[in-house]
C-alpha atoms as a PDB file:
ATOM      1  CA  UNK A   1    -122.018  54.177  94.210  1.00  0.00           C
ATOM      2  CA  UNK A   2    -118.406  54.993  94.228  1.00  0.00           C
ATOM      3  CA  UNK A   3    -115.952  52.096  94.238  1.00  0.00           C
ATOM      4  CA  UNK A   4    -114.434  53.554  97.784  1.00  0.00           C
ATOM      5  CA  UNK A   5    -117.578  53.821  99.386  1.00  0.00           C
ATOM      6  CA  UNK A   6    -117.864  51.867 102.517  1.00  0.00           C
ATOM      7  CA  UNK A   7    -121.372  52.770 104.343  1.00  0.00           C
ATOM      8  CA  UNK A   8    -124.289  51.914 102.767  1.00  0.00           C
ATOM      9  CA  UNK A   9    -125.579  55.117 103.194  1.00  0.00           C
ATOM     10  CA  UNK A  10    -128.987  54.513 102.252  1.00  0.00           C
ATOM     11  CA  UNK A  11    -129.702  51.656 104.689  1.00  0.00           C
ATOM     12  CA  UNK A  12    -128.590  54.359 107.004  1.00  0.00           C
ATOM     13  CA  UNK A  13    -130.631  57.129 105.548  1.00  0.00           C
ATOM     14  CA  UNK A  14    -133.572  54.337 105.466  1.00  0.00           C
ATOM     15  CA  UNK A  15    -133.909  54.088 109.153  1.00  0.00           C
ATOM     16  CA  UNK A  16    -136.852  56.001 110.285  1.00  0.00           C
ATOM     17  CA  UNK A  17    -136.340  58.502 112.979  1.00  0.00           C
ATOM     18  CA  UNK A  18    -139.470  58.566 114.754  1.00  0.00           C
ATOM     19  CA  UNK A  19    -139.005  54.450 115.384  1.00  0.00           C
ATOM     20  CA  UNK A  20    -135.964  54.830 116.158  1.00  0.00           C
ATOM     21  CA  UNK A  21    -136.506  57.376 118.919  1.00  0.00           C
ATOM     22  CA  UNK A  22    -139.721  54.723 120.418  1.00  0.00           C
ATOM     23  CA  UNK A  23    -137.614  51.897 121.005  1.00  0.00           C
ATOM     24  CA  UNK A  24    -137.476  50.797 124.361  1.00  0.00           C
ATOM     25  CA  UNK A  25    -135.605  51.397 127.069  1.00  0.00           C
ATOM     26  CA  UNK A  26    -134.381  53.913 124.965  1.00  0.00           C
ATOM     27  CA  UNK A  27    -133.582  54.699 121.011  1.00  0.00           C
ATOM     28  CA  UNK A  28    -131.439  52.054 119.381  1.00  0.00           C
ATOM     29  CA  UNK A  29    -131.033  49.957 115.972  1.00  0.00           C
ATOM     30  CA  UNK A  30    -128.860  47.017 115.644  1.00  0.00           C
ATOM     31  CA  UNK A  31    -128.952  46.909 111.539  1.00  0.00           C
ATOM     32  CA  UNK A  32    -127.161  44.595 109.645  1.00  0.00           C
ATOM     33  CA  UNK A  33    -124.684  45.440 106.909  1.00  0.00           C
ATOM     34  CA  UNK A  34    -124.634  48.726 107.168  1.00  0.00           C
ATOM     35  CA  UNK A  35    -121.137  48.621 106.347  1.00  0.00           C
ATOM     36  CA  UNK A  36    -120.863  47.062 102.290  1.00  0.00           C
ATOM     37  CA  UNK A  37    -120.664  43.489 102.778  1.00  0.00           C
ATOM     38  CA  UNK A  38    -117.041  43.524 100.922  1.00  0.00           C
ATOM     39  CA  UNK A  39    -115.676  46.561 102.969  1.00  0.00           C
ATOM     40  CA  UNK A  40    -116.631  44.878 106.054  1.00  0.00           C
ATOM     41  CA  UNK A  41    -114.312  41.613 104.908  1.00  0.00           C
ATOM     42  CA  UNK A  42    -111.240  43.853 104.300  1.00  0.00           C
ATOM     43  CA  UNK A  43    -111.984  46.068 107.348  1.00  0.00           C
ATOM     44  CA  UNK A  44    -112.117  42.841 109.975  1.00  0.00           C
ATOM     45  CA  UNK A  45    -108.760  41.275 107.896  1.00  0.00           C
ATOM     46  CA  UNK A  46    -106.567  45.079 108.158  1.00  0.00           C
ATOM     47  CA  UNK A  47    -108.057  45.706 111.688  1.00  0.00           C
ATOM     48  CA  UNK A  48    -105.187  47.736 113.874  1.00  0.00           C
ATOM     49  CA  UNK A  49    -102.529  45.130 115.151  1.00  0.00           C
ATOM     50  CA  UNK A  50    -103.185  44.533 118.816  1.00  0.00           C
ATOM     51  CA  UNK A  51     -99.226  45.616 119.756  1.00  0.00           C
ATOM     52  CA  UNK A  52    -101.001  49.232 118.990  1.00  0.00           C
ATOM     53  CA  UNK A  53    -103.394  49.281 122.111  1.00  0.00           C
ATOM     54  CA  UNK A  54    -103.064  50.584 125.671  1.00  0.00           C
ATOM     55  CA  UNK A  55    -103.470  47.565 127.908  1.00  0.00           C
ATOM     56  CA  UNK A  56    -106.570  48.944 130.399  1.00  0.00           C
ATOM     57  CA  UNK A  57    -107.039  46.274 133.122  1.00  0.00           C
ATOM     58  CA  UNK A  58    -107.986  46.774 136.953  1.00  0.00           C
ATOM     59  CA  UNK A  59    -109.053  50.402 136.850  1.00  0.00           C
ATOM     60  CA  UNK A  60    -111.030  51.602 139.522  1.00  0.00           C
ATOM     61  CA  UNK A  61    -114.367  53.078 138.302  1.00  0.00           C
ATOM     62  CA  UNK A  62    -116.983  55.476 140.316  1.00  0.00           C
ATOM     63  CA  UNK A  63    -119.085  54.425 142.946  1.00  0.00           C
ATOM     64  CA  UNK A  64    -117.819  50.730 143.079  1.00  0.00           C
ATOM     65  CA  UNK A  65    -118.832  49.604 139.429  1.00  0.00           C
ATOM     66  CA  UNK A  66    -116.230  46.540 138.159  1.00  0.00           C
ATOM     67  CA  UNK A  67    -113.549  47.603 136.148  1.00  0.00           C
ATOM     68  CA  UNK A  68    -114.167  47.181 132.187  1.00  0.00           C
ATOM     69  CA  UNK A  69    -111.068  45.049 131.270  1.00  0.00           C
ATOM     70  CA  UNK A  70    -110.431  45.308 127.629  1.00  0.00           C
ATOM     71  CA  UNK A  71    -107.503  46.816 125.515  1.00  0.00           C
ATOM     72  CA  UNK A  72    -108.159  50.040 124.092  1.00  0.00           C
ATOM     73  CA  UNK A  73    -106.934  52.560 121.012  1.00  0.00           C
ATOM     74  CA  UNK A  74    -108.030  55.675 120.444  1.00  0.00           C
ATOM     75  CA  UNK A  75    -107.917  57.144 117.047  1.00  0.00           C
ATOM     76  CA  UNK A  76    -105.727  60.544 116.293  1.00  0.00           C
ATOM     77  CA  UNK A  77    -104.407  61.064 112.580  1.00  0.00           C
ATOM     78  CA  UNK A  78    -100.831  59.451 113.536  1.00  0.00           C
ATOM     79  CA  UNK A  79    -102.380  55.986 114.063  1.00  0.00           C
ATOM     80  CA  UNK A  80    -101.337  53.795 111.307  1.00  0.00           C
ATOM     81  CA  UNK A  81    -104.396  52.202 109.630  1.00  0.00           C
ATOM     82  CA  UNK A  82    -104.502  50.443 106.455  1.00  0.00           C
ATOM     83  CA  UNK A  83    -106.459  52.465 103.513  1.00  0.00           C
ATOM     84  CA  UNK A  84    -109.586  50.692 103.631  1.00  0.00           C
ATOM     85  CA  UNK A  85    -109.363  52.061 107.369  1.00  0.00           C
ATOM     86  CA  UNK A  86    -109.132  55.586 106.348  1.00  0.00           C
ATOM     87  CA  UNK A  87    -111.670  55.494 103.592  1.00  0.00           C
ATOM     88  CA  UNK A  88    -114.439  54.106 106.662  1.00  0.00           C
ATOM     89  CA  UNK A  89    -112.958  56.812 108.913  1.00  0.00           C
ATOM     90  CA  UNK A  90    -113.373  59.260 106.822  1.00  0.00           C
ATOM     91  CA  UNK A  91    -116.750  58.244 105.600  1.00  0.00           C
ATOM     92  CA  UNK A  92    -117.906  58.950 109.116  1.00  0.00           C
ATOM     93  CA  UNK A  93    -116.324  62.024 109.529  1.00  0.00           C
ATOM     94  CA  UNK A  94    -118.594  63.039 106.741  1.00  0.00           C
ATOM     95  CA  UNK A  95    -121.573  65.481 106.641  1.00  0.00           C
ATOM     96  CA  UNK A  96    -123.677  62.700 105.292  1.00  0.00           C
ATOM     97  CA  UNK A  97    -122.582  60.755 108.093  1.00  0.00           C
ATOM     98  CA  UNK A  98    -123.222  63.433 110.700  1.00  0.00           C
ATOM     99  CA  UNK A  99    -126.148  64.576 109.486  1.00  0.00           C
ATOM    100  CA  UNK A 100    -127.790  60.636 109.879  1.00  0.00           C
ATOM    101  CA  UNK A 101    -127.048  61.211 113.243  1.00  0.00           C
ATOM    102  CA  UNK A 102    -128.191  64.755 113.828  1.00  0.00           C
ATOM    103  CA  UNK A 103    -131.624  63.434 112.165  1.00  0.00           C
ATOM    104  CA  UNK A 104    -132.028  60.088 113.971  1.00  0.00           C
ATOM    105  CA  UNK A 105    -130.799  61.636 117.505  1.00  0.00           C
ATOM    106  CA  UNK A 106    -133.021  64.966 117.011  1.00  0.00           C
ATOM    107  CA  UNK A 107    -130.010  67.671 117.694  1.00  0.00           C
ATOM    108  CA  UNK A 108    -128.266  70.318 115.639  1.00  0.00           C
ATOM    109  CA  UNK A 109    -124.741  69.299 115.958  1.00  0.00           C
ATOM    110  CA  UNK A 110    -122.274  66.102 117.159  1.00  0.00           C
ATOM    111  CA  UNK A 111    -118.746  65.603 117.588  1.00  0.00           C
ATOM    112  CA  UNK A 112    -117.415  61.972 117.174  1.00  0.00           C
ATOM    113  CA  UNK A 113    -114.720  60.287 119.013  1.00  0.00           C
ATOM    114  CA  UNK A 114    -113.422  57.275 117.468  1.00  0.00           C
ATOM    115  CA  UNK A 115    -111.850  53.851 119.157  1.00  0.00           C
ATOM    116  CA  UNK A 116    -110.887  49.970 118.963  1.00  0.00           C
ATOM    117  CA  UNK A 117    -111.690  47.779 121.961  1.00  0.00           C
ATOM    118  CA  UNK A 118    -110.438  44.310 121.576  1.00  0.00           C
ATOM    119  CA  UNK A 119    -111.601  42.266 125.164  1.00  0.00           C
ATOM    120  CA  UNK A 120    -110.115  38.616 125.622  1.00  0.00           C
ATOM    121  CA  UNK A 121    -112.317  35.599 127.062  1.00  0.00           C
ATOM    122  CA  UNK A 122    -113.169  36.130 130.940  1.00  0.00           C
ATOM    123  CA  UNK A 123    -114.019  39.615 130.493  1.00  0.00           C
ATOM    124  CA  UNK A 124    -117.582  41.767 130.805  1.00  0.00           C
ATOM    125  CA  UNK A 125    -118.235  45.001 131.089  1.00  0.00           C
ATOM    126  CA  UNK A 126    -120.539  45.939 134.280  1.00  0.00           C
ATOM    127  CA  UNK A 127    -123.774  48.158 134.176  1.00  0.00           C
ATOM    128  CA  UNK A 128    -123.254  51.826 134.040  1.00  0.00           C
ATOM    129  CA  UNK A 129    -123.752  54.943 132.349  1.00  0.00           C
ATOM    130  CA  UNK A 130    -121.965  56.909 129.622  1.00  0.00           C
ATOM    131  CA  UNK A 131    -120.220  60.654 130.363  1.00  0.00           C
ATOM    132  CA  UNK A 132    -122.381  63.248 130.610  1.00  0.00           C
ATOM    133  CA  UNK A 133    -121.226  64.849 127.253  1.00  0.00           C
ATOM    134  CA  UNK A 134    -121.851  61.667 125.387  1.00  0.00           C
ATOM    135  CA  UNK A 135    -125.032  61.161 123.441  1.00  0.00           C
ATOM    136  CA  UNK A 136    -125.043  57.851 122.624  1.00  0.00           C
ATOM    137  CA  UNK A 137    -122.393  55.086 120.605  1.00  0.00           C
ATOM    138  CA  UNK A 138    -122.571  53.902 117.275  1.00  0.00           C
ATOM    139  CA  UNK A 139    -121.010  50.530 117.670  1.00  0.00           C
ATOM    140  CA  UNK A 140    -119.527  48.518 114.671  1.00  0.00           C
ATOM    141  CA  UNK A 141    -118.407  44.690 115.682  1.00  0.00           C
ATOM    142  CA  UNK A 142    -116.073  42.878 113.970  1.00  0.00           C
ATOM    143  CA  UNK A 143    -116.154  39.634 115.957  1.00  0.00           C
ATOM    144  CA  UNK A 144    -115.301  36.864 113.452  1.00  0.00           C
ATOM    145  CA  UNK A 145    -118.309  35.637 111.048  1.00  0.00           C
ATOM    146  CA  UNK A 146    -118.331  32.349 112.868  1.00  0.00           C
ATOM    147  CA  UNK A 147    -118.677  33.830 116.353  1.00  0.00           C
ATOM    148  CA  UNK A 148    -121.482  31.537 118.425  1.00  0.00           C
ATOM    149  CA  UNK A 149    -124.052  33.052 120.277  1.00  0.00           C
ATOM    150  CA  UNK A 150    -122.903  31.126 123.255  1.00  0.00           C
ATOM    151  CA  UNK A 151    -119.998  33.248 123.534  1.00  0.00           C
ATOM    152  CA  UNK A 152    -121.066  36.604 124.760  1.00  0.00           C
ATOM    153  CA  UNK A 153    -119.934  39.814 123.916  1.00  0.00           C
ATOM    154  CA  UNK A 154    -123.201  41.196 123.495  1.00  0.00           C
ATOM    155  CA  UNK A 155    -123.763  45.125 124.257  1.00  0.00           C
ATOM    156  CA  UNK A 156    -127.009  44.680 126.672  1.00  0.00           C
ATOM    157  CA  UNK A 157    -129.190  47.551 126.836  1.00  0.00           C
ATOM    158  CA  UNK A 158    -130.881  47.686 130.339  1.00  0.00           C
ATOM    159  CA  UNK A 159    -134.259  49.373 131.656  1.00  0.00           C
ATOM    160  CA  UNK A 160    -133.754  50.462 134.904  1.00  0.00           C
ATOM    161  CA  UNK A 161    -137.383  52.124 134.927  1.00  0.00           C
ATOM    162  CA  UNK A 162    -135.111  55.555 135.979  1.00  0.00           C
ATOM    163  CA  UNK A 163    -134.497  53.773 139.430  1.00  0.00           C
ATOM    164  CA  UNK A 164    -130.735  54.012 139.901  1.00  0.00           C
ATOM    165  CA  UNK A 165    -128.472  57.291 140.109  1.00  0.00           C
ATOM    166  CA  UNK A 166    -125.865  57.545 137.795  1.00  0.00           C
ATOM    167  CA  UNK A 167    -123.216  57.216 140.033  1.00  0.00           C
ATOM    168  CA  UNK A 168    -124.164  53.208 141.387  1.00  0.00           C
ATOM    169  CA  UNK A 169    -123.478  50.369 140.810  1.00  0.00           C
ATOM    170  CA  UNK A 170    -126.651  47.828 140.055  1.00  0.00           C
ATOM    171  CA  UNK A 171    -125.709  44.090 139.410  1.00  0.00           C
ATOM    172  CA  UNK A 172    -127.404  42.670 135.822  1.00  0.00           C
ATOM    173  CA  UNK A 173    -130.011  40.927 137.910  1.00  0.00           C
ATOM    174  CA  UNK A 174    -131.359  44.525 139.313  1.00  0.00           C
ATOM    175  CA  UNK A 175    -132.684  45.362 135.827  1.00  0.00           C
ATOM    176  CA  UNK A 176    -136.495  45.165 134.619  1.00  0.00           C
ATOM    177  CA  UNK A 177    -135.358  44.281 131.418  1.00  0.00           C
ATOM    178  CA  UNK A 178    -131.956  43.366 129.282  1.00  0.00           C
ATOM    179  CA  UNK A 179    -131.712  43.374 125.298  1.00  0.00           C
ATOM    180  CA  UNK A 180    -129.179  41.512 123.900  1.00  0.00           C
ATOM    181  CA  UNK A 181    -128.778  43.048 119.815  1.00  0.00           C
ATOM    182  CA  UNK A 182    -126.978  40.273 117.804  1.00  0.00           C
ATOM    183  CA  UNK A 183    -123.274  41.180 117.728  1.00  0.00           C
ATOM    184  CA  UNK A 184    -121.572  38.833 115.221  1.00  0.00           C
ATOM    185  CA  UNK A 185    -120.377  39.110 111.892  1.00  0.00           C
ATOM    186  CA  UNK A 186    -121.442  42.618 109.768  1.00  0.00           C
ATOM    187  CA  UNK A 187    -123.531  44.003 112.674  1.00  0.00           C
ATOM    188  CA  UNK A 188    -123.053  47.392 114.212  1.00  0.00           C
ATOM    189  CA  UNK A 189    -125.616  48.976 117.175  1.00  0.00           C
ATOM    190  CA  UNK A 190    -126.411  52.621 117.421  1.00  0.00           C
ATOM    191  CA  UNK A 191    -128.096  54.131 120.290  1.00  0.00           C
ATOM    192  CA  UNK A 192    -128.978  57.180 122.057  1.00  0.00           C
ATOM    193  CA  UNK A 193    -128.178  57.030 125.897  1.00  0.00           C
ATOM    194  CA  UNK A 194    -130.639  59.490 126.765  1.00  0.00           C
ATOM    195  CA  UNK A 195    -134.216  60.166 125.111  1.00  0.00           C
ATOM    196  CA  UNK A 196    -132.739  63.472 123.448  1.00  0.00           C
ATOM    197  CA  UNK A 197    -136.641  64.305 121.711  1.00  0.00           C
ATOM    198  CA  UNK A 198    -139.136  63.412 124.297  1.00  0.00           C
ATOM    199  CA  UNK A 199    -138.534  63.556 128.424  1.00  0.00           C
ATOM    200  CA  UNK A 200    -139.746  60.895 130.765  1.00  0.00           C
ATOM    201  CA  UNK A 201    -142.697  61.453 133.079  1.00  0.00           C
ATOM    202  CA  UNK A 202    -141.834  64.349 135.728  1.00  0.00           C
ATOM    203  CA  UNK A 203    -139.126  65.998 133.911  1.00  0.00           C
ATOM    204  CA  UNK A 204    -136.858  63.113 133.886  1.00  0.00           C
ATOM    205  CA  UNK A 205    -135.027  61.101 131.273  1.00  0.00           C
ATOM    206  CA  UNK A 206    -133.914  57.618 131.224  1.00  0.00           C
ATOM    207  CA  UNK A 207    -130.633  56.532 131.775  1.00  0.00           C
ATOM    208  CA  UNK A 208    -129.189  54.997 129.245  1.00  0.00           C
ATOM    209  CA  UNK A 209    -127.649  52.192 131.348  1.00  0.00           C
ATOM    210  CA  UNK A 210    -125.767  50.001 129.618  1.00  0.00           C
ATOM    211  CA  UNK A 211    -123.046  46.716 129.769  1.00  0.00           C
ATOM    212  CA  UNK A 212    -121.522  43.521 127.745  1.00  0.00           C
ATOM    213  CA  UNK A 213    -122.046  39.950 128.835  1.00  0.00           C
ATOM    214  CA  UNK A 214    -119.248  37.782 129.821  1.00  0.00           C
ATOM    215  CA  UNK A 215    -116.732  37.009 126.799  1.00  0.00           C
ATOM    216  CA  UNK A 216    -116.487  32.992 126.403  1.00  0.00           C
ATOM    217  CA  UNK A 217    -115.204  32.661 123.284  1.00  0.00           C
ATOM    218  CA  UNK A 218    -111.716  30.484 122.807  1.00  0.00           C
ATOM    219  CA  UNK A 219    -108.590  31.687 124.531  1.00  0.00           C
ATOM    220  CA  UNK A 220    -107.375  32.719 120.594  1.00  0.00           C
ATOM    221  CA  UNK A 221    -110.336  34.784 119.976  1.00  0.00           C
ATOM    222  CA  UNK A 222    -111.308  38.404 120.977  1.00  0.00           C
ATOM    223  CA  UNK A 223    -114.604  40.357 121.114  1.00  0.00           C
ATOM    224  CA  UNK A 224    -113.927  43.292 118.991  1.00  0.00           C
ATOM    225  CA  UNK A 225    -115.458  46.647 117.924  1.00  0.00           C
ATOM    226  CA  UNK A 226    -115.319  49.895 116.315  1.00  0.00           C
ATOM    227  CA  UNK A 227    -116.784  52.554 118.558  1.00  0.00           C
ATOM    228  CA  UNK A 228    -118.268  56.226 117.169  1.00  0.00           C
ATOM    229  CA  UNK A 229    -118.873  58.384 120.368  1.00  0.00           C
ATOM    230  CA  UNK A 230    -121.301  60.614 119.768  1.00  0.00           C
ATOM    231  CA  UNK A 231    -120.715  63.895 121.966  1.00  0.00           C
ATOM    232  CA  UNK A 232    -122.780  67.229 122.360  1.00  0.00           C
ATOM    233  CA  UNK A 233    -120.762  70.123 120.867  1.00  0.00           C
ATOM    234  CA  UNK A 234    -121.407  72.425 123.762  1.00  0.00           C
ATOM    235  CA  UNK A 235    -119.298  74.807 124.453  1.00  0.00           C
ATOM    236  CA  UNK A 236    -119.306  74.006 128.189  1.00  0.00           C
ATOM    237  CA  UNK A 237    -117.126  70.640 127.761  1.00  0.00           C
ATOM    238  CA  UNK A 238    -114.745  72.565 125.633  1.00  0.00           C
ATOM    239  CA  UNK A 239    -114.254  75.154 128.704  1.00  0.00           C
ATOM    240  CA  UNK A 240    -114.106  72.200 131.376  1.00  0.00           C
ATOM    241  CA  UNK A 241    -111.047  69.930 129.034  1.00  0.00           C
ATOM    242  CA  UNK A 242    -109.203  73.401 128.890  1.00  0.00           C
ATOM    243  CA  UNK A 243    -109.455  74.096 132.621  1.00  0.00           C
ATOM    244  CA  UNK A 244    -108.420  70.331 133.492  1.00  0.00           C
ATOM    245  CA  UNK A 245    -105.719  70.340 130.222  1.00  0.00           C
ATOM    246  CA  UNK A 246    -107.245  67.441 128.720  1.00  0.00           C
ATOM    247  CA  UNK A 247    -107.573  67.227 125.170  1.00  0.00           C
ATOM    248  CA  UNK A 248    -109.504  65.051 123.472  1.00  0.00           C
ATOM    249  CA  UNK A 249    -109.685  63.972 119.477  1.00  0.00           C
ATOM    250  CA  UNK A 250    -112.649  65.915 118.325  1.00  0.00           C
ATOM    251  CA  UNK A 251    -114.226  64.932 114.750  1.00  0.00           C
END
């Protein structure tokens, strides 16, 4: 193992794919350490100073859903992180990193998207449903090691049964079933939004629906994470950011 390594890689590489593609409501793992245990204690102690982030509160989402009040920075190369930062970052930028997810998702190619979200006590993120382009999230949390359960923050991954159109908005209690993975300490959750291998009866594929319980930790605490988006590389989004002149960090 090098001394700069940061994943365990071959927890990662452990993970079996054809489990991981028959959990229900759809393929996830919620493994812990996956990051070494002593990269994960410099990582949470050098994470990005909150005076960094984009303050997103109030913003109006599709088809009535709440707005998902947290603060928010997106990774480009001229964000200063410490080191340790970069030696994670790049770690996932990897091909062994890459490939992990090629293998467990059952797909050729990903791009990756990287971000912070840091959400204050009060705050939840309502049901919905990722982009189109995105294939899933690898999630890495970073609330503090003595985080209680009783505080939320959880990512819940909801079973709909394929009953509600992307663009809705169900309330928690409209789900068949929620999973709360454990989200404190040296956790991180990776799952696939849609059933990428196998599609649902009649041609259809599950949702992917998704939220975070209500944050009630102390006013001086914060929920925070490490996101991996995990995009398609077709060549149709590319076409659609240039016509609409957005451009997005690709990895």
């Amino acid at each position: 193992m090098s001394a700069k390594e940061v994943l365990d890689f071959e927890k990662l590489e452990a993970i079996e794919a054809n489990w991981f593609r028959s959990q229900s409501p759809y393929p996830f793992v919620n493994p812990h350490a996956l990051i070494r245990p002593e990269a994960w204690e410099v990582l949470e102690a050098e994470l990005p100073s909150l005076d960094l982030f984009d303050r997103k509160f109030g913003k109006e989402r599709r088809a009535g859903q709440m707005p998902h009040d947290r603060y928010s920075l997106e990774y480009s190369e001229g964000v200063p992180v410490s080191p340790a930062w970069r030696r994670f970052i790049d770690e996932l930028r990897s091909e062994r990193y890459r490939a992990n997810v090629c293998r467990l998702y059952g797909v050729e190619g990903v791009e990756f998207r990287f971000h912070w979200h840091y959400t204050p006590h009060g705050r939840a993120v309502s049901p919905h449903v990722d982009q189109e382009r995105e294939f899933g999230s690898h999630i890495f949390y970073f609330n503090s090691k003595h985080w209680l359960e009783e505080w939320g923050g959880h990512t819940l991954l909801l079973d709909d049964r394929r009953r509600f159109a992307r663009d809705s908005a169900p309330a928690l209690s409209d789900f068949d079933e929620v999973i709360r993975p454990e989200c404190a300490g040296n956790r991180s959750l990776l799952f696939c939004r849609t059933n990428l291998v196998r599609r649902a009866p009649g041609g259809r594929r599950p949702g992917g629906w998704h939220a975070v319980d209500a944050i009630r930790c102390p006013e001086d605490e914060m929920r925070r994470v490490f996101i991996v988006v995990i995009n398609t590389t077709a060549l149709y989004w590319r076409v659609r950011d240039w016509v609409i002149g957005k451009k997005p960090q690709r990895y």
